[in-house]
N, C-alpha and C. Protein backbone atom coordinates (compact mmCIF):
# COMPACT_ATOMS: atom_id res chain seq x y z
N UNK A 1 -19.57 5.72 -0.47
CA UNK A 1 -19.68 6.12 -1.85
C UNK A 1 -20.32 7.51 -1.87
N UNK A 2 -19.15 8.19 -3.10
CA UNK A 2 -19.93 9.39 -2.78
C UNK A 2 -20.06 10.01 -4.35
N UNK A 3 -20.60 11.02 -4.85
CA UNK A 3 -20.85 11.86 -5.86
C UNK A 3 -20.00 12.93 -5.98
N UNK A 4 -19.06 13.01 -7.38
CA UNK A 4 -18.32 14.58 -7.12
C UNK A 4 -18.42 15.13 -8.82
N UNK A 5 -18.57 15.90 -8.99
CA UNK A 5 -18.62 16.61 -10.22
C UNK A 5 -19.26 15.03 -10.87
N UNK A 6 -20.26 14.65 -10.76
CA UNK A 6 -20.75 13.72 -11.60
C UNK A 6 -20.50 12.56 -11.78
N UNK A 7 -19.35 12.17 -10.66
CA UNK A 7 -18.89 11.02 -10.99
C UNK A 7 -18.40 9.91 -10.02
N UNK A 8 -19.12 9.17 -9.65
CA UNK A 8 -19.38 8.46 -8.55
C UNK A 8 -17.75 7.92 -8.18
N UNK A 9 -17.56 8.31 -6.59
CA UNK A 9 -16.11 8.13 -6.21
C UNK A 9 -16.67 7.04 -4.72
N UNK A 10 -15.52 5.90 -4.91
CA UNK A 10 -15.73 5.10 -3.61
C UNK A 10 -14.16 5.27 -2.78
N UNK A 11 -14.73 4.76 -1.75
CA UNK A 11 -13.48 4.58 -0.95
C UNK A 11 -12.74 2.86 -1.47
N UNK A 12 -11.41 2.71 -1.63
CA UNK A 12 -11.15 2.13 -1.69
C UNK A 12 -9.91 1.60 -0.69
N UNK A 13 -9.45 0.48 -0.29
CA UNK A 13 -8.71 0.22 0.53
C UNK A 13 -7.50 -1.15 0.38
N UNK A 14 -6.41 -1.34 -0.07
CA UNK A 14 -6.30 -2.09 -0.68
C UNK A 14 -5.32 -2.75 0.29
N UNK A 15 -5.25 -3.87 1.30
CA UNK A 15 -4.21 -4.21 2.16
C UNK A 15 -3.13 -5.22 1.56
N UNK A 16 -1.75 -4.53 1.97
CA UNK A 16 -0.61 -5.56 1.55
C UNK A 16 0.13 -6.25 2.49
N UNK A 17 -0.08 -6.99 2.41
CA UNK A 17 0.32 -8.33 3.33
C UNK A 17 1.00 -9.03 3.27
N UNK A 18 1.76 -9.48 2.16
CA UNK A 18 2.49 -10.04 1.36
C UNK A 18 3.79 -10.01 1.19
N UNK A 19 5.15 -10.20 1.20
CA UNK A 19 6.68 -9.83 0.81
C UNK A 19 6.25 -9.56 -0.60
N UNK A 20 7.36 -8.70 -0.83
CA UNK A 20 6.74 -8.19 -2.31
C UNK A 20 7.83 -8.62 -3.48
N UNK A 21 8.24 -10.14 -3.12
CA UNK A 21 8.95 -11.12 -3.98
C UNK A 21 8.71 -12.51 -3.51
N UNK A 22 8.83 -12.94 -4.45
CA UNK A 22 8.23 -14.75 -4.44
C UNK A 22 7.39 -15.23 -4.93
N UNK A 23 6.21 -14.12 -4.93
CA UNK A 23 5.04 -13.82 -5.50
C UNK A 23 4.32 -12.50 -6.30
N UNK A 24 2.98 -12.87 -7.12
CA UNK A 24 2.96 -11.79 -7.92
C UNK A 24 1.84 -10.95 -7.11
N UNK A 25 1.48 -10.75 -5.97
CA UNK A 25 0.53 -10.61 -5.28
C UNK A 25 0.80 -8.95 -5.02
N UNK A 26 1.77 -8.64 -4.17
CA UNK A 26 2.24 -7.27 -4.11
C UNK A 26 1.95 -6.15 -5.27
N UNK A 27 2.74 -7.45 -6.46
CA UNK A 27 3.01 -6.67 -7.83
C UNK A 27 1.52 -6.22 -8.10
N UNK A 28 0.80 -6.96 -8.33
CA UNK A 28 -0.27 -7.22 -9.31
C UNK A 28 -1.33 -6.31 -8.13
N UNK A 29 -1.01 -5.85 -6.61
CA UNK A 29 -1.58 -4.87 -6.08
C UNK A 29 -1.43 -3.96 -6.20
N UNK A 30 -0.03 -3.49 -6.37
CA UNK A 30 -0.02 -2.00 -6.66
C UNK A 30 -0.36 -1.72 -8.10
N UNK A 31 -0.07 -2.40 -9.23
CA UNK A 31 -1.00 -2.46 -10.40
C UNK A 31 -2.41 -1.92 -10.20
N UNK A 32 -3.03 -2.58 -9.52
CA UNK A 32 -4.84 -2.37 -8.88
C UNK A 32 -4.90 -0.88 -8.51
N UNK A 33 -3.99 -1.00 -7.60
CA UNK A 33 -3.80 0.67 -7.32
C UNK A 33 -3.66 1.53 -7.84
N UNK A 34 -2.63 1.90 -9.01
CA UNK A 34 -2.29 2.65 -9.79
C UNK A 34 -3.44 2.78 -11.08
N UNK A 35 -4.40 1.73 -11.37
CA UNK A 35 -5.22 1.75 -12.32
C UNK A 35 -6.63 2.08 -11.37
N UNK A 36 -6.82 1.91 -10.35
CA UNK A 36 -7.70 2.57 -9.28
C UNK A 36 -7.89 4.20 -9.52
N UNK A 37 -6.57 4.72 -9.28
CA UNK A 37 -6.18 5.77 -9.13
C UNK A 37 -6.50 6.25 -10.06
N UNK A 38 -6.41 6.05 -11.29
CA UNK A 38 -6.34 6.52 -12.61
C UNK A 38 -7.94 6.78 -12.90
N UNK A 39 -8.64 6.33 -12.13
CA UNK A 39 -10.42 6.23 -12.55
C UNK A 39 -10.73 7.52 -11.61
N UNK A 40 -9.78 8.37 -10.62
CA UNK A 40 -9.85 9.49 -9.42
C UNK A 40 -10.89 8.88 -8.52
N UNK A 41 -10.59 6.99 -8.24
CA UNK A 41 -11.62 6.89 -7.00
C UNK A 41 -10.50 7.45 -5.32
N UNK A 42 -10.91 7.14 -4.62
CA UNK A 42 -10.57 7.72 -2.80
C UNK A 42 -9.46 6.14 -2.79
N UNK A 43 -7.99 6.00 -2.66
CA UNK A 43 -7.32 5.21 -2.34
C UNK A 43 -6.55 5.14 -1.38
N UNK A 44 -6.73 3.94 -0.39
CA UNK A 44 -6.29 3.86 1.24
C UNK A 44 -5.05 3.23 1.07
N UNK A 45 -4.30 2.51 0.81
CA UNK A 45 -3.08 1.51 1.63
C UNK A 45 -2.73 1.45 3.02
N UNK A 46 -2.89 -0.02 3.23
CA UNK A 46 -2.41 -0.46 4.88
C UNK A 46 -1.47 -1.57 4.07
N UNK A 47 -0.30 -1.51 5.07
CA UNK A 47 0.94 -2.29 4.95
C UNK A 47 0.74 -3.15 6.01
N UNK A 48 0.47 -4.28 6.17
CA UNK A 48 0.47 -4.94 7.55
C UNK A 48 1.25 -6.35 7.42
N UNK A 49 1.89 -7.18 8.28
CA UNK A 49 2.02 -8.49 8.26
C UNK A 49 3.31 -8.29 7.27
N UNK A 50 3.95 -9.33 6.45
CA UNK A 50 5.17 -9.02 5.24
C UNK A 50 4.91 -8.33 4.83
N UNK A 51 3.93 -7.51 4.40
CA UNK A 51 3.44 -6.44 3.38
C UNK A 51 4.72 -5.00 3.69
N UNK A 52 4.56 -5.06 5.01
CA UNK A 52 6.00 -3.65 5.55
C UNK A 52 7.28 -3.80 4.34
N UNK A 53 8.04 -5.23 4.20
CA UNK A 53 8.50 -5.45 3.53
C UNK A 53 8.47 -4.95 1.91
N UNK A 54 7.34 -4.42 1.39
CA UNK A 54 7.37 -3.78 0.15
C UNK A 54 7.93 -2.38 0.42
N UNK A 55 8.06 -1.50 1.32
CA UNK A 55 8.37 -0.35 1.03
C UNK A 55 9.87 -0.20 1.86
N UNK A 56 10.70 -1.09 1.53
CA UNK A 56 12.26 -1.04 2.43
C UNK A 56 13.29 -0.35 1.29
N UNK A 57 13.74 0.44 1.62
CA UNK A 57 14.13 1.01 0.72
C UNK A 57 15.64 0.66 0.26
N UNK A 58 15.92 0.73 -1.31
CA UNK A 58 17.57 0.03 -1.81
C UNK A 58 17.44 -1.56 -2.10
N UNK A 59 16.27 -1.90 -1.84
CA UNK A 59 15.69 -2.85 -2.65
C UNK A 59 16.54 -3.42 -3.92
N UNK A 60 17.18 -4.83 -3.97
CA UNK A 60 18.74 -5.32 -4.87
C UNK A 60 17.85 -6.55 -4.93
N UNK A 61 17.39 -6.42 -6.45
CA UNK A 61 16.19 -7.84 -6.75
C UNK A 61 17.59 -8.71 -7.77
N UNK A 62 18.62 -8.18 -7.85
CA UNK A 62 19.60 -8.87 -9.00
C UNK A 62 19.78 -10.71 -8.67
N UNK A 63 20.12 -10.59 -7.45
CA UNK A 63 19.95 -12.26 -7.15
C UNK A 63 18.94 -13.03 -7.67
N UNK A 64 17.83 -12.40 -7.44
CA UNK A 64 16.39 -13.14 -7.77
C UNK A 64 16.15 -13.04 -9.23
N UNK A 65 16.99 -12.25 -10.02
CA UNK A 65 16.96 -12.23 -11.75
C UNK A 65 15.17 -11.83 -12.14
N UNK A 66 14.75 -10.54 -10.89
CA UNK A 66 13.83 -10.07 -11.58
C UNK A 66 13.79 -8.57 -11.19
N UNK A 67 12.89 -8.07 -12.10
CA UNK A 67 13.27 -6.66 -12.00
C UNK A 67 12.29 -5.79 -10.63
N UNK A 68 13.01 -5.31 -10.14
CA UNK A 68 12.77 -4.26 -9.48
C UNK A 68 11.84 -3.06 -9.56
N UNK A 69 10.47 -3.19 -8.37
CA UNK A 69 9.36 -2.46 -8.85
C UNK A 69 8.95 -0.97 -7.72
N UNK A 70 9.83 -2.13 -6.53
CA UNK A 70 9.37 -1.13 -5.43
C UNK A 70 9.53 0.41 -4.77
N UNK A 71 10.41 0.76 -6.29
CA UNK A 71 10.42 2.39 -6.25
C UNK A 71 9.10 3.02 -6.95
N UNK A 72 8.25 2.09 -7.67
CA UNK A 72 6.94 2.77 -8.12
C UNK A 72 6.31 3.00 -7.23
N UNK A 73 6.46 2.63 -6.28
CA UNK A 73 5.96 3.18 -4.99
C UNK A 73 5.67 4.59 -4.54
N UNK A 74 6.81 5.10 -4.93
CA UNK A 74 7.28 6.82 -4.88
C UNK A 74 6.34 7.26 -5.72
N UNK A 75 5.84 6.66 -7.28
CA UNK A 75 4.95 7.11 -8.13
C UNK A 75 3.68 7.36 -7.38
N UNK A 76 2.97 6.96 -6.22
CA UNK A 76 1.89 6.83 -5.44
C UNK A 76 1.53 8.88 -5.80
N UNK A 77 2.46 9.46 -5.55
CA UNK A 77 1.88 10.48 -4.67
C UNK A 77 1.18 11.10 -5.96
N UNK A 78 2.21 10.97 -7.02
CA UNK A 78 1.45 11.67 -8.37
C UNK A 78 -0.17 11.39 -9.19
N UNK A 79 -0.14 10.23 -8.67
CA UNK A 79 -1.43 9.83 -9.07
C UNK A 79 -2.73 10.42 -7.47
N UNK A 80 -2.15 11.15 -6.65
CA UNK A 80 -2.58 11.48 -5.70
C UNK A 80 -3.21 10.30 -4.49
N UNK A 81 -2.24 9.42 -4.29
CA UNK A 81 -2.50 8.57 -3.54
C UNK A 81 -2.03 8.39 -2.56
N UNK A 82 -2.46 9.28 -1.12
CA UNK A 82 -1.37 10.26 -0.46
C UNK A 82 -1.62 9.19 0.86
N UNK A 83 -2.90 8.22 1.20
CA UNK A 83 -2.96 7.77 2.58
C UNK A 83 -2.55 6.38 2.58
N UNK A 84 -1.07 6.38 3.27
CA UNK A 84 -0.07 5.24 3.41
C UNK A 84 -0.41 4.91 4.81
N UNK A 85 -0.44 3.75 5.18
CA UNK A 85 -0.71 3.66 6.26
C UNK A 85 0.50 2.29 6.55
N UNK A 86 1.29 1.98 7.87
CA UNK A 86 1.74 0.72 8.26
C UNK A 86 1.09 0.41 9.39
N UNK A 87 1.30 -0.86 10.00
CA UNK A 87 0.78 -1.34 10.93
C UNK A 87 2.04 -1.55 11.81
N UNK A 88 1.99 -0.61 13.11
CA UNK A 88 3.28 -0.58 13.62
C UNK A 88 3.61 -2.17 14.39
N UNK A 89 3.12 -3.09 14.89
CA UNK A 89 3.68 -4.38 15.66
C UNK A 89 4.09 -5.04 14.38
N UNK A 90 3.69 -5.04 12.87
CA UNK A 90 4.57 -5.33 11.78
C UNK A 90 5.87 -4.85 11.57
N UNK A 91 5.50 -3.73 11.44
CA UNK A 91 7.24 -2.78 11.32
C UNK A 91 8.25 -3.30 12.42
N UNK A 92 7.69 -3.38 13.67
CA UNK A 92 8.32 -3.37 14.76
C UNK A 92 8.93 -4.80 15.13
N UNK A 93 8.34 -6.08 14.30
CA UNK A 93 8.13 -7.52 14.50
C UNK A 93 9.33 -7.94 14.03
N UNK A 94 9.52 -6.93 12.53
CA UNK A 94 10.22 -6.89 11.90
C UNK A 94 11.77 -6.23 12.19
N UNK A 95 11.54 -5.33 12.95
CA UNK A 95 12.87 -4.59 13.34
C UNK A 95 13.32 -3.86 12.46
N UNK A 96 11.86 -3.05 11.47
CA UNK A 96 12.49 -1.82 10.90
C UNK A 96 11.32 -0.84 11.62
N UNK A 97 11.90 0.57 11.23
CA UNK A 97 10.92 1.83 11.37
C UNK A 97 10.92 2.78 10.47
N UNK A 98 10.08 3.60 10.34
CA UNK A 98 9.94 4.57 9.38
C UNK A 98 11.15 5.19 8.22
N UNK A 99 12.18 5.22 9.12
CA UNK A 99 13.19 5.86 8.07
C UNK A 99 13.65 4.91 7.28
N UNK A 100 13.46 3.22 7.50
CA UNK A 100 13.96 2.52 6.54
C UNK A 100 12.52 2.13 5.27
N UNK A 101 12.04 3.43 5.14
CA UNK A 101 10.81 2.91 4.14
C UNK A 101 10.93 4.35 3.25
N UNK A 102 10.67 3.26 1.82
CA UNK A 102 10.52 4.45 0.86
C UNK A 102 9.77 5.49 0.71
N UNK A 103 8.54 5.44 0.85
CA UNK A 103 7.56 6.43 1.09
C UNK A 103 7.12 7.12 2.68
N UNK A 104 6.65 7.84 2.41
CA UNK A 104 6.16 8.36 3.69
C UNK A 104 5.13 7.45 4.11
N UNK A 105 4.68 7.63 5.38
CA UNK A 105 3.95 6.57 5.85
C UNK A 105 2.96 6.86 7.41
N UNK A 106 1.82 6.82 7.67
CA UNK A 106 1.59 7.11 8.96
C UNK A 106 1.72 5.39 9.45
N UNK A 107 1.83 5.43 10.57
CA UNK A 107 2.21 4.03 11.32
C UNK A 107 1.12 4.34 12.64
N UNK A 108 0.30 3.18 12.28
CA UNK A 108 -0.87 3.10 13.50
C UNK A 108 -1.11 1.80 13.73
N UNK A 109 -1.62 1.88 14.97
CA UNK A 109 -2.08 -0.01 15.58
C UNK A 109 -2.87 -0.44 14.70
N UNK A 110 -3.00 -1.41 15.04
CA UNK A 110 -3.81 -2.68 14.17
C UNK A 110 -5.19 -2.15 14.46
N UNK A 111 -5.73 -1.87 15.42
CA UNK A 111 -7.28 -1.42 15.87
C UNK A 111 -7.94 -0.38 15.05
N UNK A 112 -6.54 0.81 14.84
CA UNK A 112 -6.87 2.35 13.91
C UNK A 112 -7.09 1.71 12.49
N UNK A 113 -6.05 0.41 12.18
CA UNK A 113 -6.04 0.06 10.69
C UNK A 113 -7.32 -0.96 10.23
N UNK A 114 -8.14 -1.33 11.83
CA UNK A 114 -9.37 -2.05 11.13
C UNK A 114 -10.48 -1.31 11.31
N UNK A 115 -10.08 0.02 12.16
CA UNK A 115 -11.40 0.97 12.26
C UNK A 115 -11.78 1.51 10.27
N UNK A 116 -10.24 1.87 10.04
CA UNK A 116 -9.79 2.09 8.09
C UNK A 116 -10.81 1.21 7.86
N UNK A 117 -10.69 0.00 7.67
CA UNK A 117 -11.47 -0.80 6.60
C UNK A 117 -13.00 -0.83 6.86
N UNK A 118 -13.48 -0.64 7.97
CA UNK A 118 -14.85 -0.58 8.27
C UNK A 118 -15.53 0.54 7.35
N UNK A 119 -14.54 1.49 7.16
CA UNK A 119 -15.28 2.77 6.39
C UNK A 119 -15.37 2.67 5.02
N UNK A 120 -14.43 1.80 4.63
CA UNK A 120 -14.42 1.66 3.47
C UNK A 120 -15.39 0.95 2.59
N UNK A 121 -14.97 1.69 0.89
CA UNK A 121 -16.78 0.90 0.48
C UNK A 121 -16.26 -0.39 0.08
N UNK A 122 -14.80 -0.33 -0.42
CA UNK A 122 -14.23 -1.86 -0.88
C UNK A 122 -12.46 -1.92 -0.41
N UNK A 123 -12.53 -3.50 -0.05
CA UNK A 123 -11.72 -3.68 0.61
C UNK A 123 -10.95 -4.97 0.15
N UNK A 124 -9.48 -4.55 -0.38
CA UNK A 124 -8.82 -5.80 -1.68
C UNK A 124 -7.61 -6.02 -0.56
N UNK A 125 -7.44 -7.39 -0.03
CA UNK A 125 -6.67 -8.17 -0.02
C UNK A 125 -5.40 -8.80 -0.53
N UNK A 126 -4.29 -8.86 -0.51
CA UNK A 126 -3.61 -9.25 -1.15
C UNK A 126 -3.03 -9.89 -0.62
């Protein structure tokens, strides 16, 4: 936690873990995020476990008769929420890599992505 022009900024870190259909867990995280953002606190994302699965890009929710969120994703950068992180033995478990994801993304081991949360002042689950 730190002080900037007056106004107390934390680190925040918010891990997605989750497929980002079936459930409202994904949804209702990047929600957190985007209203995070909006307060100008410090916002982390780690993609780990199903969570990779939220950022696959061409995303066709029509079967499932619900609407389609995972291009707000792309909205990340405007709200300045620039540190994407995946967890590469996820990506890799999975049998995608970087170019099949919507956003940009750094891709680091699991060890770099729990050194992330140690620093952090809060740390949301999903």
């Amino acid at each position: 936690m730190r002080e900037e022009d007056g106004q107390v900024i934390k680190d925040f870190m918010y891990v997605m873990r989750r497929a980002p259909h079936g459930t409202i867990y994904t949804y209702e995280g990047l929600e957190m995020v985007l209203i995070t953002a909006a307060y100008e606190q410090d916002i982390t994302i780690a993609f780990i476990d199903d969570g990779v699965y939220s950022l696959i890009k061409h995303q066709d929710t029509d079967d499932l008769q619900i609407k389609g969120y995972v291009k707000t994703f792309t909205a990340l950068d405007d709200y300045e929420v620039e540190k994407l992180y995946v967890d590469r033995q996820s990506l890799e478990e999975r049998g995608l890599n970087k170019d099949d994801l919507i956003v940009d993304v750094e891709i680091l081991e699991s060890a770099e992505i729990g050194k992330l949360m140690e620093e952090q002042d809060v740390v949301i689950h999903n």
